[in-house]
C-alpha atoms as a PDB file:
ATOM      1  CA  UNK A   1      -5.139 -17.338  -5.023  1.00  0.00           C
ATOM      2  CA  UNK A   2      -3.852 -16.193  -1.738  1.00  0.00           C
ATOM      3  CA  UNK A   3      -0.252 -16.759  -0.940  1.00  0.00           C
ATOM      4  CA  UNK A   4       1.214 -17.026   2.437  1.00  0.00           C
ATOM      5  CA  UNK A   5       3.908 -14.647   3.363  1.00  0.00           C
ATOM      6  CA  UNK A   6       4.342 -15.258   7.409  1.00  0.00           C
ATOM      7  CA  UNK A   7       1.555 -17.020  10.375  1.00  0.00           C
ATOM      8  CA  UNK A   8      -1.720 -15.233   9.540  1.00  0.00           C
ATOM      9  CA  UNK A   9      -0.449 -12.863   6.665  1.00  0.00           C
ATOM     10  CA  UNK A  10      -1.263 -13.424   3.079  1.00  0.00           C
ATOM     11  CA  UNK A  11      -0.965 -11.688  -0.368  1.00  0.00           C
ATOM     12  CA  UNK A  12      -3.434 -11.434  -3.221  1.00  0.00           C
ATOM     13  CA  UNK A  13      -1.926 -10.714  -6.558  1.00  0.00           C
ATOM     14  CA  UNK A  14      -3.261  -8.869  -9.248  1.00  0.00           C
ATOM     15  CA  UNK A  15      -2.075  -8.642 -13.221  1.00  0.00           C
ATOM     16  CA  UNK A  16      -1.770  -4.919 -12.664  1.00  0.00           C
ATOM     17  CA  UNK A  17       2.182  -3.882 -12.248  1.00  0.00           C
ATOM     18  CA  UNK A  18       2.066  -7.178 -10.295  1.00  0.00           C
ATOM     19  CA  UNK A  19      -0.092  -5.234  -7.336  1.00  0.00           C
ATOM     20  CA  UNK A  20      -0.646  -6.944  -4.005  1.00  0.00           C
ATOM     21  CA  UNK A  21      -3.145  -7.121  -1.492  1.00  0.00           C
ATOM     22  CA  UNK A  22      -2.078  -7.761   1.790  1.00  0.00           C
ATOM     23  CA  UNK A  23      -4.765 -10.298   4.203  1.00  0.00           C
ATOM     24  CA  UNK A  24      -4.100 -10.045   7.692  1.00  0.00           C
ATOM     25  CA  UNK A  25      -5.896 -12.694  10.230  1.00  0.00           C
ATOM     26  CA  UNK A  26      -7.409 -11.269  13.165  1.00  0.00           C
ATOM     27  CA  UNK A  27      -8.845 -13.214  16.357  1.00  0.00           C
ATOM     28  CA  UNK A  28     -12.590 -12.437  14.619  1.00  0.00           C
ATOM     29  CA  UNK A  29     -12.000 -11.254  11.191  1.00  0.00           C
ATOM     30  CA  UNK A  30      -9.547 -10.279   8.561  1.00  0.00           C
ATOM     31  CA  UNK A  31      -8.100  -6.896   8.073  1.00  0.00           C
ATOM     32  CA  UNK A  32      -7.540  -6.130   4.024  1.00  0.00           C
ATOM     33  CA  UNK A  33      -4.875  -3.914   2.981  1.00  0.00           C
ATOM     34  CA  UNK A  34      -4.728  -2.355  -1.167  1.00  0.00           C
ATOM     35  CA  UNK A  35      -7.106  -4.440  -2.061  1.00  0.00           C
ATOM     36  CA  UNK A  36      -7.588  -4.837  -5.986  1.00  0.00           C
ATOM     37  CA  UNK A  37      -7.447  -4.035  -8.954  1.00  0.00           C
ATOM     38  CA  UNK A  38     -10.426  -5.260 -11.840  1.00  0.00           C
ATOM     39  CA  UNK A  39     -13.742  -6.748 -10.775  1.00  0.00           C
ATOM     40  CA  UNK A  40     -12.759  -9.927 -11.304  1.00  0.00           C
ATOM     41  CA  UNK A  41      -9.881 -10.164  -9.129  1.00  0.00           C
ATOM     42  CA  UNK A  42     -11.621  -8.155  -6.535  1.00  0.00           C
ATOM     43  CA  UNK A  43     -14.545 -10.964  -6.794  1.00  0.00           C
ATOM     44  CA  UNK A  44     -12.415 -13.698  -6.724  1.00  0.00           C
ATOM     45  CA  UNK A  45     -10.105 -12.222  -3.413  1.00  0.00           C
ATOM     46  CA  UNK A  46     -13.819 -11.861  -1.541  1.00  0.00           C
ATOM     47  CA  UNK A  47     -13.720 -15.916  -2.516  1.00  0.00           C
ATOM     48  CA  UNK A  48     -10.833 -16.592  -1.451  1.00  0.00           C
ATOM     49  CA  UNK A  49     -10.870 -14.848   1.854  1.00  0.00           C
ATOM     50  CA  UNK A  50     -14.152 -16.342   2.840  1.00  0.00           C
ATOM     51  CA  UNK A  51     -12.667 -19.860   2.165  1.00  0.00           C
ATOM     52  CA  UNK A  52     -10.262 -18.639   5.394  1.00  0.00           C
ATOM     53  CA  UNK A  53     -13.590 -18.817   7.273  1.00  0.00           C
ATOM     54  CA  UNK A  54     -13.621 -15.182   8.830  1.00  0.00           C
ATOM     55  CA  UNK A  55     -15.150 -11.940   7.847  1.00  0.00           C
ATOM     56  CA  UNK A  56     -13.155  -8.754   6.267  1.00  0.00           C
ATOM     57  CA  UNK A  57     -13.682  -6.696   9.388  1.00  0.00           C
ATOM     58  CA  UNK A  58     -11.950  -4.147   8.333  1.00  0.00           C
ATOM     59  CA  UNK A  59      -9.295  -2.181   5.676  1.00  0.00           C
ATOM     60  CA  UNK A  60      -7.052   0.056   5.096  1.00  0.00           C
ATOM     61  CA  UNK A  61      -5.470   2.230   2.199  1.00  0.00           C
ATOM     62  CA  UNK A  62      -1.808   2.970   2.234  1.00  0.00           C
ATOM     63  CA  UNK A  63      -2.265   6.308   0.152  1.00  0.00           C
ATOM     64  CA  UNK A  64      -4.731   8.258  -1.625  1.00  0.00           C
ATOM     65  CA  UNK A  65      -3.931   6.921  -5.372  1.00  0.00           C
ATOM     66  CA  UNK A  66      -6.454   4.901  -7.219  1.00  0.00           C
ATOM     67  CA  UNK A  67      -5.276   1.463  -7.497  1.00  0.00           C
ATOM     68  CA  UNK A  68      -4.842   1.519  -3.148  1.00  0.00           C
ATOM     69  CA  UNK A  69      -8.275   3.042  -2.332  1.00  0.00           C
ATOM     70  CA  UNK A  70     -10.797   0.358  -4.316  1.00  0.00           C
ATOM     71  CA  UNK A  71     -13.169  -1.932  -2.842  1.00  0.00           C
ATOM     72  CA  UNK A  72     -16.238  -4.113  -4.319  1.00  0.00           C
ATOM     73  CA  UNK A  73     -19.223  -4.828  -2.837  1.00  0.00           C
ATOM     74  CA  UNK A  74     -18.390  -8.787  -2.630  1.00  0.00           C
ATOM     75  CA  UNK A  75     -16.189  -7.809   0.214  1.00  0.00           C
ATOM     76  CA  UNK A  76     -18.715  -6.292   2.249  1.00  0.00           C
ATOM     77  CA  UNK A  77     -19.271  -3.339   3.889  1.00  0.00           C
ATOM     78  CA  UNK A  78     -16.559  -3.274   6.657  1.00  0.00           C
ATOM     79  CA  UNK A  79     -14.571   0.231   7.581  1.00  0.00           C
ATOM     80  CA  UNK A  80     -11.982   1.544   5.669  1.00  0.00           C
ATOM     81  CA  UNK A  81      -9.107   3.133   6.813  1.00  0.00           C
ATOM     82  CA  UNK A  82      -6.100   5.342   5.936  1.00  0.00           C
ATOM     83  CA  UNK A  83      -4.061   8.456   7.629  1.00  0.00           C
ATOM     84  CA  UNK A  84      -6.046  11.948   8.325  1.00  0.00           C
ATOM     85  CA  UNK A  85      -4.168  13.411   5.550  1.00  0.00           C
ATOM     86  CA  UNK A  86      -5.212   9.935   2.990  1.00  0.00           C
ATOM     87  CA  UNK A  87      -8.979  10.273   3.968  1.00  0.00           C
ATOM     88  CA  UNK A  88      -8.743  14.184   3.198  1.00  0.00           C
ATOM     89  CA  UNK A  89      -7.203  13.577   0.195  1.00  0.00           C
ATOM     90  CA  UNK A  90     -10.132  11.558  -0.800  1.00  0.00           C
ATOM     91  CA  UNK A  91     -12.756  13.606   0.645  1.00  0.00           C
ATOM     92  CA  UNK A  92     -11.605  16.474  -1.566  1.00  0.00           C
ATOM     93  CA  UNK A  93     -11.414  14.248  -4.914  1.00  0.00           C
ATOM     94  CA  UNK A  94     -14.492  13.023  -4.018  1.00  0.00           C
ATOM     95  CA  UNK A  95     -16.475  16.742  -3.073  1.00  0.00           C
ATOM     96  CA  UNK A  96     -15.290  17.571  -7.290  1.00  0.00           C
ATOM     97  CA  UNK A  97     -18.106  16.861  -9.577  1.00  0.00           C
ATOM     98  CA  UNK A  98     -15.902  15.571 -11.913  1.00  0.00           C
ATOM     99  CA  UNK A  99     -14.211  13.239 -10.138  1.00  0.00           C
ATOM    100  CA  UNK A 100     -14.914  10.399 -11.969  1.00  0.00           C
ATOM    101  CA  UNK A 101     -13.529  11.666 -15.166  1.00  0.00           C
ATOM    102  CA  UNK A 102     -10.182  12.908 -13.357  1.00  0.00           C
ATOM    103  CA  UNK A 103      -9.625   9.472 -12.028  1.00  0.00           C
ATOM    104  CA  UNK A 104     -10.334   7.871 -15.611  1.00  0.00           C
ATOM    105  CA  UNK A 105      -7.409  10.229 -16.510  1.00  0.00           C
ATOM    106  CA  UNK A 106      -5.230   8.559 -15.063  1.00  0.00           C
ATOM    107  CA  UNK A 107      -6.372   4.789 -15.554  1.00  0.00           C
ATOM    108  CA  UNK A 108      -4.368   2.240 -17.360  1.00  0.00           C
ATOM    109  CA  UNK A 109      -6.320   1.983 -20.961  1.00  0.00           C
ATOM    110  CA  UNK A 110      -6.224  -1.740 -21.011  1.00  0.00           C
ATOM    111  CA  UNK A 111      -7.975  -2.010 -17.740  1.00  0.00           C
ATOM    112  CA  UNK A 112      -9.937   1.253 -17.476  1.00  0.00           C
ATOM    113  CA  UNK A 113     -13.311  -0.686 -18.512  1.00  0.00           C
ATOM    114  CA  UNK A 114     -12.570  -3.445 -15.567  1.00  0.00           C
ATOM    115  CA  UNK A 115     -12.236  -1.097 -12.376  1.00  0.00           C
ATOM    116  CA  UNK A 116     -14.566  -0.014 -10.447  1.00  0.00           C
ATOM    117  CA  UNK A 117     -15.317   3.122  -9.785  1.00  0.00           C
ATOM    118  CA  UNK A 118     -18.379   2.756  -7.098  1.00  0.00           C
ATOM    119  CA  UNK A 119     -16.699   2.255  -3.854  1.00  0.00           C
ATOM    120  CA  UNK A 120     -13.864   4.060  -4.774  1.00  0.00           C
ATOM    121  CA  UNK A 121     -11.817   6.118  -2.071  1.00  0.00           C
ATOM    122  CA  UNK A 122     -14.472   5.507   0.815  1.00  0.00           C
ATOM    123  CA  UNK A 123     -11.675   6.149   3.200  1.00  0.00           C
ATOM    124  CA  UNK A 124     -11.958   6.712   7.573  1.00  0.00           C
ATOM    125  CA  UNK A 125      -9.182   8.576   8.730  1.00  0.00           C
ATOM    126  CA  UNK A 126      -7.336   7.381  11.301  1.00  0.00           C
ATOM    127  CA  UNK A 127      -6.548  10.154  14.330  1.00  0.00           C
ATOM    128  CA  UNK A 128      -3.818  12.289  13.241  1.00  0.00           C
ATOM    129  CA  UNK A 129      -0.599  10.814  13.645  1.00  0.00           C
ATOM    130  CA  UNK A 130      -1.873   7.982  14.909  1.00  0.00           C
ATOM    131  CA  UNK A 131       0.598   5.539  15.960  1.00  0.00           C
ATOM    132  CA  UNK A 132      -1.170   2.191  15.456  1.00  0.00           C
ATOM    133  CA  UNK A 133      -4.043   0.703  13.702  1.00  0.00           C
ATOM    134  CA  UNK A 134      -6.630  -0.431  16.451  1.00  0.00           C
ATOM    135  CA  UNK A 135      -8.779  -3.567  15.704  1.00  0.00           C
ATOM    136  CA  UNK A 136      -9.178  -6.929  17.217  1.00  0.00           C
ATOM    137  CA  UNK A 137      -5.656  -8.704  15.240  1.00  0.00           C
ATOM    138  CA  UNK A 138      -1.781  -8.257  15.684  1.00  0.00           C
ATOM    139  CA  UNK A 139      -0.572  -4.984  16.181  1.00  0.00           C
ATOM    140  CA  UNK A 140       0.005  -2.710  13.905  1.00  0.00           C
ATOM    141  CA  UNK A 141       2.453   0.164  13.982  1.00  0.00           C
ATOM    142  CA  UNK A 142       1.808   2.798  11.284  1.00  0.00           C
ATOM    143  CA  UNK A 143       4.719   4.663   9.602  1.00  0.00           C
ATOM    144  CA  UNK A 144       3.165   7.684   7.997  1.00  0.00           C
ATOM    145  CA  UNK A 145       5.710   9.538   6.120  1.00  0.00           C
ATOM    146  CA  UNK A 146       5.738  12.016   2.771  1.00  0.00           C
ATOM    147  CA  UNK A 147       7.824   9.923   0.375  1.00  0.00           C
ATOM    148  CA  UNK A 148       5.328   8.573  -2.197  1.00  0.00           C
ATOM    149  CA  UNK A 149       2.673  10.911  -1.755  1.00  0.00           C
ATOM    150  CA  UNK A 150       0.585  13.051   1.435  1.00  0.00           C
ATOM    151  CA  UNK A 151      -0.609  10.674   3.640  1.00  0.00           C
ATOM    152  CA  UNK A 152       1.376   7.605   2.634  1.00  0.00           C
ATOM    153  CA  UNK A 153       1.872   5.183   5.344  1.00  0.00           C
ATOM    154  CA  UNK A 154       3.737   1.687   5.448  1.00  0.00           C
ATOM    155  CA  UNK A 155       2.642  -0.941   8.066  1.00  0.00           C
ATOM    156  CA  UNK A 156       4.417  -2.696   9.864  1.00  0.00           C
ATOM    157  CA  UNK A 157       2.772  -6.467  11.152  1.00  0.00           C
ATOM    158  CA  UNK A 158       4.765  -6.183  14.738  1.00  0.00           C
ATOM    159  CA  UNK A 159       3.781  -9.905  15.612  1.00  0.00           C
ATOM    160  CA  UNK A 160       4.106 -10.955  12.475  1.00  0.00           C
ATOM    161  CA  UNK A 161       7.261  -9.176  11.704  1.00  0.00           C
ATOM    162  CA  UNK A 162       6.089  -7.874   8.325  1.00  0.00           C
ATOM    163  CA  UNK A 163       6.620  -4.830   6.418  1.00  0.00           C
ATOM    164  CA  UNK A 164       3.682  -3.532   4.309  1.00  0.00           C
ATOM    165  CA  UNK A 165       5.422  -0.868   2.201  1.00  0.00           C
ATOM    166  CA  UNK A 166       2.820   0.916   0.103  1.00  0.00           C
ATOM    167  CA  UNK A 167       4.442   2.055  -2.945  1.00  0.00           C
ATOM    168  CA  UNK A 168       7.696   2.023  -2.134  1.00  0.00           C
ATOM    169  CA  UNK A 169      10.437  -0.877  -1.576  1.00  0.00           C
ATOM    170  CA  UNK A 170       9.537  -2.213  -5.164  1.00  0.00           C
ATOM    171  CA  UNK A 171      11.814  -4.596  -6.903  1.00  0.00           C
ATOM    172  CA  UNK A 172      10.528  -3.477 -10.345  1.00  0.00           C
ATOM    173  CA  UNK A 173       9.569   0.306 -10.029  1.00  0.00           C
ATOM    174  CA  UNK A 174      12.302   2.875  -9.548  1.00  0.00           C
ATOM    175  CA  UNK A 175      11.390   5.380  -6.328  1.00  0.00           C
ATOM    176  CA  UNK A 176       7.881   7.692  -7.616  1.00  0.00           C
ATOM    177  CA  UNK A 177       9.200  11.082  -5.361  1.00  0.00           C
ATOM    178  CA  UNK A 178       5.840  13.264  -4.519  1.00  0.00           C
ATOM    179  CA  UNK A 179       6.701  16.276  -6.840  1.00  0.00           C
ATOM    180  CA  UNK A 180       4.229  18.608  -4.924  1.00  0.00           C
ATOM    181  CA  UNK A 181       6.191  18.638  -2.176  1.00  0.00           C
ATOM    182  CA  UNK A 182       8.223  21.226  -0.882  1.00  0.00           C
ATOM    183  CA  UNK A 183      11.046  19.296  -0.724  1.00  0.00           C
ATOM    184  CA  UNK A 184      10.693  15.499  -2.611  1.00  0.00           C
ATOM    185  CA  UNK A 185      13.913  14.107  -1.964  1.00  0.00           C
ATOM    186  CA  UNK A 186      14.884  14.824   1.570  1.00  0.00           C
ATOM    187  CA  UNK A 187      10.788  13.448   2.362  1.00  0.00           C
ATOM    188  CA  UNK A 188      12.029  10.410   0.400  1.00  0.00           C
ATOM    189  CA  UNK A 189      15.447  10.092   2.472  1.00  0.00           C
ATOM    190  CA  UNK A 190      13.578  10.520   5.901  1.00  0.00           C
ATOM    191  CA  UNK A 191      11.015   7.520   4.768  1.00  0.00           C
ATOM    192  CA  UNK A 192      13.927   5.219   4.069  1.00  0.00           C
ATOM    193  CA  UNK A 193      15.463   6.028   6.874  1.00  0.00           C
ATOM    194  CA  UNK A 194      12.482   5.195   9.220  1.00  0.00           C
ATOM    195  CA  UNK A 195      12.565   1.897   7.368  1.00  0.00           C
ATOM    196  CA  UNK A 196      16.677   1.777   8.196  1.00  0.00           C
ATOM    197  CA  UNK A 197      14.991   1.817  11.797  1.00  0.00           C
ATOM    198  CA  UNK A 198      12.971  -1.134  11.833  1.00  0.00           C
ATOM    199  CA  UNK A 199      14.785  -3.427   9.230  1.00  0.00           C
ATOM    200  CA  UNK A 200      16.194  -5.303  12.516  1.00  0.00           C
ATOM    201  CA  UNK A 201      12.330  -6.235  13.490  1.00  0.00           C
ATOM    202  CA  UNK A 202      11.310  -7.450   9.596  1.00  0.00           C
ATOM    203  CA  UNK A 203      11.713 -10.560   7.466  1.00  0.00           C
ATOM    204  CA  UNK A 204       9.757 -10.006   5.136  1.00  0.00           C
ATOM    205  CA  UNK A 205       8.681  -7.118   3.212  1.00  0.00           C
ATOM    206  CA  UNK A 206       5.570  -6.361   0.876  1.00  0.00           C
ATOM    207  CA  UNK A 207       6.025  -3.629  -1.853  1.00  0.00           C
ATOM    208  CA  UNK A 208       2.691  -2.200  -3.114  1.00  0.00           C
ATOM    209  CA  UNK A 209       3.665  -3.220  -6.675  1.00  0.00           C
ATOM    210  CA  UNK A 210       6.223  -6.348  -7.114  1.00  0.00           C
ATOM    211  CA  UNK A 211       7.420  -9.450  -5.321  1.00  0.00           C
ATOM    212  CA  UNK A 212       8.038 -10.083  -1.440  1.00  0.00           C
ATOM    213  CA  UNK A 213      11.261  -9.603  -0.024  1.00  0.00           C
ATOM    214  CA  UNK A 214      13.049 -10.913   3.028  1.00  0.00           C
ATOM    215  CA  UNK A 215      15.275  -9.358   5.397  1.00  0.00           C
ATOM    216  CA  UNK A 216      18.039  -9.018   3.118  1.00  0.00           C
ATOM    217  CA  UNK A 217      16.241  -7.881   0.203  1.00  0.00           C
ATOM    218  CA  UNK A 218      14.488  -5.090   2.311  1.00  0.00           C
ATOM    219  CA  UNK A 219      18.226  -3.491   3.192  1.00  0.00           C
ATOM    220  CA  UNK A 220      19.103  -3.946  -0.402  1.00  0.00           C
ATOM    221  CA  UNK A 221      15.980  -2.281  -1.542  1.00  0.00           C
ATOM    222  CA  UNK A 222      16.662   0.291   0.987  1.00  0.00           C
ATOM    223  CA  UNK A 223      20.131   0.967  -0.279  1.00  0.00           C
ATOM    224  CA  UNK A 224      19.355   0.725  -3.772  1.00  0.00           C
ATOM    225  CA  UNK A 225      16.716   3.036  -3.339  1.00  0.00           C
ATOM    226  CA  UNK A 226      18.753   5.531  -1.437  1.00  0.00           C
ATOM    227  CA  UNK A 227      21.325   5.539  -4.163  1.00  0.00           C
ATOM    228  CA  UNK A 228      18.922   6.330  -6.681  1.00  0.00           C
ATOM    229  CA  UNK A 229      17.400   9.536  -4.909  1.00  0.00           C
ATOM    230  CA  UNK A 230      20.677  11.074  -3.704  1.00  0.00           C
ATOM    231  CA  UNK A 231      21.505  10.568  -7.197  1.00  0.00           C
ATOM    232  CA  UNK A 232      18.733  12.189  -7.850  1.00  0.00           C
ATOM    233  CA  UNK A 233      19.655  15.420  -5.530  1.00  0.00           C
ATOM    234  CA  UNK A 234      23.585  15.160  -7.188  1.00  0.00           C
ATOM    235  CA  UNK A 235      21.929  15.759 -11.094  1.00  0.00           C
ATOM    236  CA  UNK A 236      21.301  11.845 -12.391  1.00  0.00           C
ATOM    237  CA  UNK A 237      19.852   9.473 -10.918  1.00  0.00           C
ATOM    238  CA  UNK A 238      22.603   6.057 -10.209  1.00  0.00           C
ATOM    239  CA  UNK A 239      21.829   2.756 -10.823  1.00  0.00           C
ATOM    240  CA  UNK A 240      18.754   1.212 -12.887  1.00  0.00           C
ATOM    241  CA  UNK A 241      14.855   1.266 -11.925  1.00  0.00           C
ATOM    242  CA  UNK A 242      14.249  -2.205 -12.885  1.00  0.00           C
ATOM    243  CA  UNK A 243      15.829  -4.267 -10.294  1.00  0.00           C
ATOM    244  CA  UNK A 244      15.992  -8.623  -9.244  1.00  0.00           C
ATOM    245  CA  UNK A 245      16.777  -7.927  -5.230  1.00  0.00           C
END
């Protein structure tokens, strides 16, 4: 069932760490952001997007990790987007011949035998730091950044004034840091603070995992978030991962 979050922009849910999808109407088609997570659900979101009456014409993966770069062939063949540094990230998992076992590594056990594994990580970069996402809908700024992971990117709905935050901005999951990078925390305190720099154009915010957030909830997530990593850099981390705001 698709849920609607502002004019045009709606979120698919899935039973997997509450995971959402993120629909975005287009003048000719539908743009599809994380979508997933088991066959089923992936089935039933091709349903329920072409009850809307327009085509996916396109999608896009917030970051290179498994449960943001699946598709199923219900939703057609339409392009599939990310940052340069996504797409290479899934070019090189991809070019391993044993891919598919290092992904099933990493799956959830109690869903492992429900994802699919076909279309997995079929990703377009977009041209390096590329400042927007160009297709025929509302524009879309991208905010790539090295919080989560390398090639991470949030999305904000301009028009729409909507936040698509990747994995980040949860309300359930305390901050993941990207431990291969040189420095983790300080990437993690310059993403927040690019989303310090739009909060004034966002009321609403989608996490990658957890529930939608307005205005208010996106500075307390920022805040909260912040307090956790810079507790983080002083020795213990302040406050508690599983969060209501």
């Amino acid at each position: 069932m698709l849920r609607q979050v502002a004019k045009g922009v709606l979120v698919h849910g899935s039973d997997f760490l509450q995971s959402n999808c993120v629909i975005v109407q287009g003048r000719d088609g539908v743009l599809l952001i994380d979508p997933g997570i088991t066959r089923t659900e992936l089935a039933g979101l091709a349903h329920d997007v072409g009850e809307l009456g327009q085509p996916v014409v396109a999608g896009f993966a917030t970051h290179p990790h498994w449960d943001h770069v699946l598709w199923h062939e219900a939703i057609g063949d339409a392009p599939r987007y990310g940052t340069a540094r996504c797409a290479a990230s899934m070019r090189d998992l991809l070019s391993t011949p044993d891919w598919q076992d290092r992904v099933a590594g990493v799956l959830p056990p109690e869903f492992a035998d429900q994802i699919p594994m076909e279309l997995l990580g079929l990703i377009t970069g977009l041209p390096d730091n590329a400042s927007h996402l160009l297709w025929d809908g509302p524009s879309i700024r991208v905010i790539e950044h090295r919080a989560h992971t390398q090639g991470h990117a949030a999305l904000l709905i301009e028009e729409r004034r909507v936040l698509v935050a990747g994995d980040m901005l949860s309300d359930i999951l305390m901050p993941f840091l990207d431990l291969a990078a040189e420095d983790p925390i300080a990437d993690y305190l310059a993403a927040l603070q690019l989303f310090d720099g739009v909060a004034d154009e966002v009321d609403a915010v989608i996490p990658g995992h957890g529930s939608v957030g307005g205005a208010g909830q996106l500075r307390q997530r920022i805040s909260r978030d912040r307090a956790f990593v810079e507790g983080l850099r002083a020795g213990g981390a302040q406050g508690s991962p599983g969060r209501t705001g």
